[in-house]
Protein backbone atom coordinates (compact mmCIF):
# COMPACT_ATOMS: atom_id res chain seq x y z
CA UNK A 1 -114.47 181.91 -91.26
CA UNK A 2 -115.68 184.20 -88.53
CA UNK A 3 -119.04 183.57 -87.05
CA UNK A 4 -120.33 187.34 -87.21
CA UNK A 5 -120.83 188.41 -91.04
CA UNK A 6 -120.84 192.22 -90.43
CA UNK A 7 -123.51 194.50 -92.33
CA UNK A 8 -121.70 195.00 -95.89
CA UNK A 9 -123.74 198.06 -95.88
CA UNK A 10 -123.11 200.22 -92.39
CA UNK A 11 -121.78 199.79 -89.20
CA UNK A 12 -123.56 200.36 -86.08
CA UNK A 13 -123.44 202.12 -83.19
CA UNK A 14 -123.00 199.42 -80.91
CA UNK A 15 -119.90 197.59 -83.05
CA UNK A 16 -116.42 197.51 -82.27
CA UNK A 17 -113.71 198.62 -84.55
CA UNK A 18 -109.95 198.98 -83.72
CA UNK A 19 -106.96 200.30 -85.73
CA UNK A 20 -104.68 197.81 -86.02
CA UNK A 21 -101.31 198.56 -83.84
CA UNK A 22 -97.43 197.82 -85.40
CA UNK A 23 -94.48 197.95 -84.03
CA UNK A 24 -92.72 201.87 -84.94
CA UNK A 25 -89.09 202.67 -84.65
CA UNK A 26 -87.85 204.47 -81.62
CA UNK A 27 -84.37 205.96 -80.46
CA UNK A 28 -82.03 203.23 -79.98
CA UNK A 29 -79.04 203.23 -77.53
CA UNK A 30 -81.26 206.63 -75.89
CA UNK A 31 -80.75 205.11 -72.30
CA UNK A 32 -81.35 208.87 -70.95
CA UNK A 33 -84.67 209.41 -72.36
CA UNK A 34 -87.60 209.82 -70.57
CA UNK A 35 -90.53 207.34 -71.57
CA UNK A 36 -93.54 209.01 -73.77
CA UNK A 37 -96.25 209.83 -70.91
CA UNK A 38 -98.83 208.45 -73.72
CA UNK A 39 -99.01 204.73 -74.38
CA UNK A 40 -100.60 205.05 -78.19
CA UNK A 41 -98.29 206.60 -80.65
CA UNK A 42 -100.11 208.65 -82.62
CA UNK A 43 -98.31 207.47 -85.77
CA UNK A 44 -100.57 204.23 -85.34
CA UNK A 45 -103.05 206.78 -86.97
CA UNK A 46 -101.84 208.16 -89.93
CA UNK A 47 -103.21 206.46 -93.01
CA UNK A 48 -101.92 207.20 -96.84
CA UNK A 49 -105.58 207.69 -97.65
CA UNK A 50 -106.45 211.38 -97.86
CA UNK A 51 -108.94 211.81 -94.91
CA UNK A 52 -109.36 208.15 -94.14
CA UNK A 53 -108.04 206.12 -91.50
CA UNK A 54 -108.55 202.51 -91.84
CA UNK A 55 -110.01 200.39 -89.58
CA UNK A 56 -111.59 196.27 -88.66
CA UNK A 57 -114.50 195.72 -87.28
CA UNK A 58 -113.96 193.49 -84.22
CA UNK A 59 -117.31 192.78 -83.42
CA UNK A 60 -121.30 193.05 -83.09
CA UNK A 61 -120.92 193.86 -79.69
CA UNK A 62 -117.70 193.55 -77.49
CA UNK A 63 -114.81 192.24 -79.73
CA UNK A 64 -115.16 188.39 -80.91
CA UNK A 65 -112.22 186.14 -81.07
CA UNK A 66 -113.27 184.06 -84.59
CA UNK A 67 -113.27 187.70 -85.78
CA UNK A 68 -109.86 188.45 -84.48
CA UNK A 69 -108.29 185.30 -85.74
CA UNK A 70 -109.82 185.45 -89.00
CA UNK A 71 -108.39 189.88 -89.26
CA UNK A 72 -104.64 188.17 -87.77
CA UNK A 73 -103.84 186.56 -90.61
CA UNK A 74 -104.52 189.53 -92.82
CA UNK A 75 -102.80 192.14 -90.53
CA UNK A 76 -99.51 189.98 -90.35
CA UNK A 77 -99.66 190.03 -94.08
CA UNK A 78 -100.00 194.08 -94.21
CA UNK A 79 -97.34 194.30 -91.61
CA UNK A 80 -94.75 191.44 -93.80
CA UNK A 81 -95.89 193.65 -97.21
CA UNK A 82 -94.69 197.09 -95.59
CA UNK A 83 -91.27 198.75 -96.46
CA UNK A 84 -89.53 198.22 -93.80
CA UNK A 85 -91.68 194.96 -92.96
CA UNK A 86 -93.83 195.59 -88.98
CA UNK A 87 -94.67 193.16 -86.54
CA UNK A 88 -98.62 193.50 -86.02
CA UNK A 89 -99.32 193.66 -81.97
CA UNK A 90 -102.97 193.63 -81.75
CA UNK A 91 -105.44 196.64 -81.99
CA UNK A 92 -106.34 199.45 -80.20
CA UNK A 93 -110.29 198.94 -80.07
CA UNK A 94 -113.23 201.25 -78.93
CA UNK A 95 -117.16 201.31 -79.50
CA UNK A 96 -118.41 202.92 -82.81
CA UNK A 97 -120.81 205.00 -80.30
CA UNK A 98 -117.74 206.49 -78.71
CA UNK A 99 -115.76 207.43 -81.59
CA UNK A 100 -118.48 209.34 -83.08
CA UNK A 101 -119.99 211.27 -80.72
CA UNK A 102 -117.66 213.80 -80.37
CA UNK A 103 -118.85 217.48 -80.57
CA UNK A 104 -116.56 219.03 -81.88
CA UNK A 105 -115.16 216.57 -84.85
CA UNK A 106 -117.80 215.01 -86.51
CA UNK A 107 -116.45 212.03 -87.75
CA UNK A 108 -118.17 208.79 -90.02
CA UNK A 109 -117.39 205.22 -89.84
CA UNK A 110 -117.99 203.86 -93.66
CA UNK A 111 -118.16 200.18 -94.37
CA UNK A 112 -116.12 199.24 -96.69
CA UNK A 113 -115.03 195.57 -97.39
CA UNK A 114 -112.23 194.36 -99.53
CA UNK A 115 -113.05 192.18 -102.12
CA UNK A 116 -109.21 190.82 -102.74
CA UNK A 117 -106.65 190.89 -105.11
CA UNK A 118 -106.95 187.15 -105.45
CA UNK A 119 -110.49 186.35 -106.04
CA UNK A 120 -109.70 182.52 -107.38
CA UNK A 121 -107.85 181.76 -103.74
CA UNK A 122 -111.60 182.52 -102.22
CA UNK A 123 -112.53 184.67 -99.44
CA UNK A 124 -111.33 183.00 -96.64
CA UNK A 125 -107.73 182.39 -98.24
CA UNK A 126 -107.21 185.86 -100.30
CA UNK A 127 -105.10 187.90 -97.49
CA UNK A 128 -106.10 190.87 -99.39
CA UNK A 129 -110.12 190.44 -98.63
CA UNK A 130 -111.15 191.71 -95.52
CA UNK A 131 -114.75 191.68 -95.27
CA UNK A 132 -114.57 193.27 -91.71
CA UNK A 133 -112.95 196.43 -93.11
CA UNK A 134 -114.08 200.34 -92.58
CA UNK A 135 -112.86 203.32 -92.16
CA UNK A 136 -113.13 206.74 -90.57
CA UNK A 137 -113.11 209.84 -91.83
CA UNK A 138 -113.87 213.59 -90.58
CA UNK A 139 -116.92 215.05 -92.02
CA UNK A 140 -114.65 218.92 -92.90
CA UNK A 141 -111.56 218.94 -94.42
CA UNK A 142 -109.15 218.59 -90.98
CA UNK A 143 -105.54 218.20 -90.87
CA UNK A 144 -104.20 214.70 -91.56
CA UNK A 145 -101.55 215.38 -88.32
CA UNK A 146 -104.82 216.81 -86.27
CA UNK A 147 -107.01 214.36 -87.50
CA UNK A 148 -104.19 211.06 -86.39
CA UNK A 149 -103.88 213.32 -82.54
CA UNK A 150 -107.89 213.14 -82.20
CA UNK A 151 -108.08 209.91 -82.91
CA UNK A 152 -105.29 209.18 -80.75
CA UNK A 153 -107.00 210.61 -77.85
CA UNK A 154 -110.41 209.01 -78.29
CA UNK A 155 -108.58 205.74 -78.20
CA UNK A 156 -106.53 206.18 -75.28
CA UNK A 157 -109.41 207.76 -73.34
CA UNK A 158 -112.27 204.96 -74.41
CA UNK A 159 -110.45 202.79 -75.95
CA UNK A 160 -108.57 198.82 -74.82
CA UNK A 161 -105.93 196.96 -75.93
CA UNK A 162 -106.43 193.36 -78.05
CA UNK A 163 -103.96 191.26 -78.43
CA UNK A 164 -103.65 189.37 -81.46
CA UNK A 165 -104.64 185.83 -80.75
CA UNK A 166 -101.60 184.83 -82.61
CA UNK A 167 -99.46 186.89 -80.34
CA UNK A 168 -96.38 184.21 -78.54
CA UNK A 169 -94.96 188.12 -77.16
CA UNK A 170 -97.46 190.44 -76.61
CA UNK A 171 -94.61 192.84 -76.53
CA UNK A 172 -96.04 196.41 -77.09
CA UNK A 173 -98.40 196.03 -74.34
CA UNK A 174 -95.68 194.90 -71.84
CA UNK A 175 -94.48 198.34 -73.00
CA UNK A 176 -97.90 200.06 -72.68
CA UNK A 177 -98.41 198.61 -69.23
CA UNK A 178 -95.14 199.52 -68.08
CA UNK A 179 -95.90 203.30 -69.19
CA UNK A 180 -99.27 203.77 -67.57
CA UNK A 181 -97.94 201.64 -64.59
CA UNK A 182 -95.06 204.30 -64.09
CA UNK A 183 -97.49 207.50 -64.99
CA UNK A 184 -99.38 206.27 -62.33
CA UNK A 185 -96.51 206.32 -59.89
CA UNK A 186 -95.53 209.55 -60.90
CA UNK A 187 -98.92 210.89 -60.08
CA UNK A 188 -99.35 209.76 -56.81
CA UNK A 189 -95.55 210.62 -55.75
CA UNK A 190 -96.55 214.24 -57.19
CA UNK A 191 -100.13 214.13 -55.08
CA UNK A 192 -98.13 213.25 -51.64
């Protein structure tokens, strides 16, 4: 079990949260195309819930790594139970502060724990109970394309990258890296 037991109740401002990151399907045998200049996809922020996007709660402060390898386990499981099946990469994470204080979206973070579909296994062994679970949600009626693009830029803006703990290839953010690494030569080739 996790050290941190989160507030069952709220989440604060100083918490972590991150949206958990799988793999997504891209061209294949494109050898022409030019890399996306972003290094989130926004599909990493669509969610089937009508105005929610689900997230974990990482940590009190800056994320913790019991709490990481606890959520693992329970992300890998999401990612297996999916149709096609994802490999889960890590999170995207950013400060509760930060993703709220936006002035032009209001948004809430709800806690929201998940009791499990398995309650004689016990907490710790149910996959399906994630008692570091919330979720995000705009406070007006936004677009569920809009609302994924926001989000998408407050994480890339004030957000990091966590790998899973689990992780033997950390392959998405060899990808990410290599983006940002060639935006970043782009830009200063343009600036000379």
């Amino acid at each position: 079990m996790a050290k941190w037991v989160p507030n069952a109740e709220e989440v604060g401002p100083g918490e972590t949260v991150g949206r958990r990151l799988f793999d997504q399907p891209s061209l294949v045998g494109a050898t022409d195309q030019k890399a996306a200049l972003r290094s989130l996809d926004y599909r990493n922020f669509e969610d089937d819930r009508d105005g929610e996007v689900s997230l974990d709660r990482l940590g009190k402060g800056n994320p913790e790594k019991a709490t990481m390898r606890y959520l693992t386990s329970r992300a890998e499981a999401a990612g297996k139970a999916r149709t096609p099946s994802k490999t889960f990469d890590g999170w995207t994470a950013i400060k509760v502060k930060k993703l709220v204080e936006h002035k032009n979206l209001k948004l809430a973070i709800v806690a929201s724990p998940l009791s499990g579909l398995r309650p004689e296994l016990g907490q710790e062994n149910d996959l399906s109970a994630n008692i570091f679970h919330c979720h995000v949600s705009a406070l007006d009626n936004t677009d569920p394309y809009f609302f994924a693009l926001h989000l998408q830029a407050l994480f890339e803006k004030h957000g990091t990258l966590e790998i899973s703990p689990n992780s033997a290839s950390p392959s998405l953010f060899k990808k990410i890296l290599f983006r940002i690494i060639g935006v970043i030569s782009r830009l200063a080739e343009k600036s000379r």
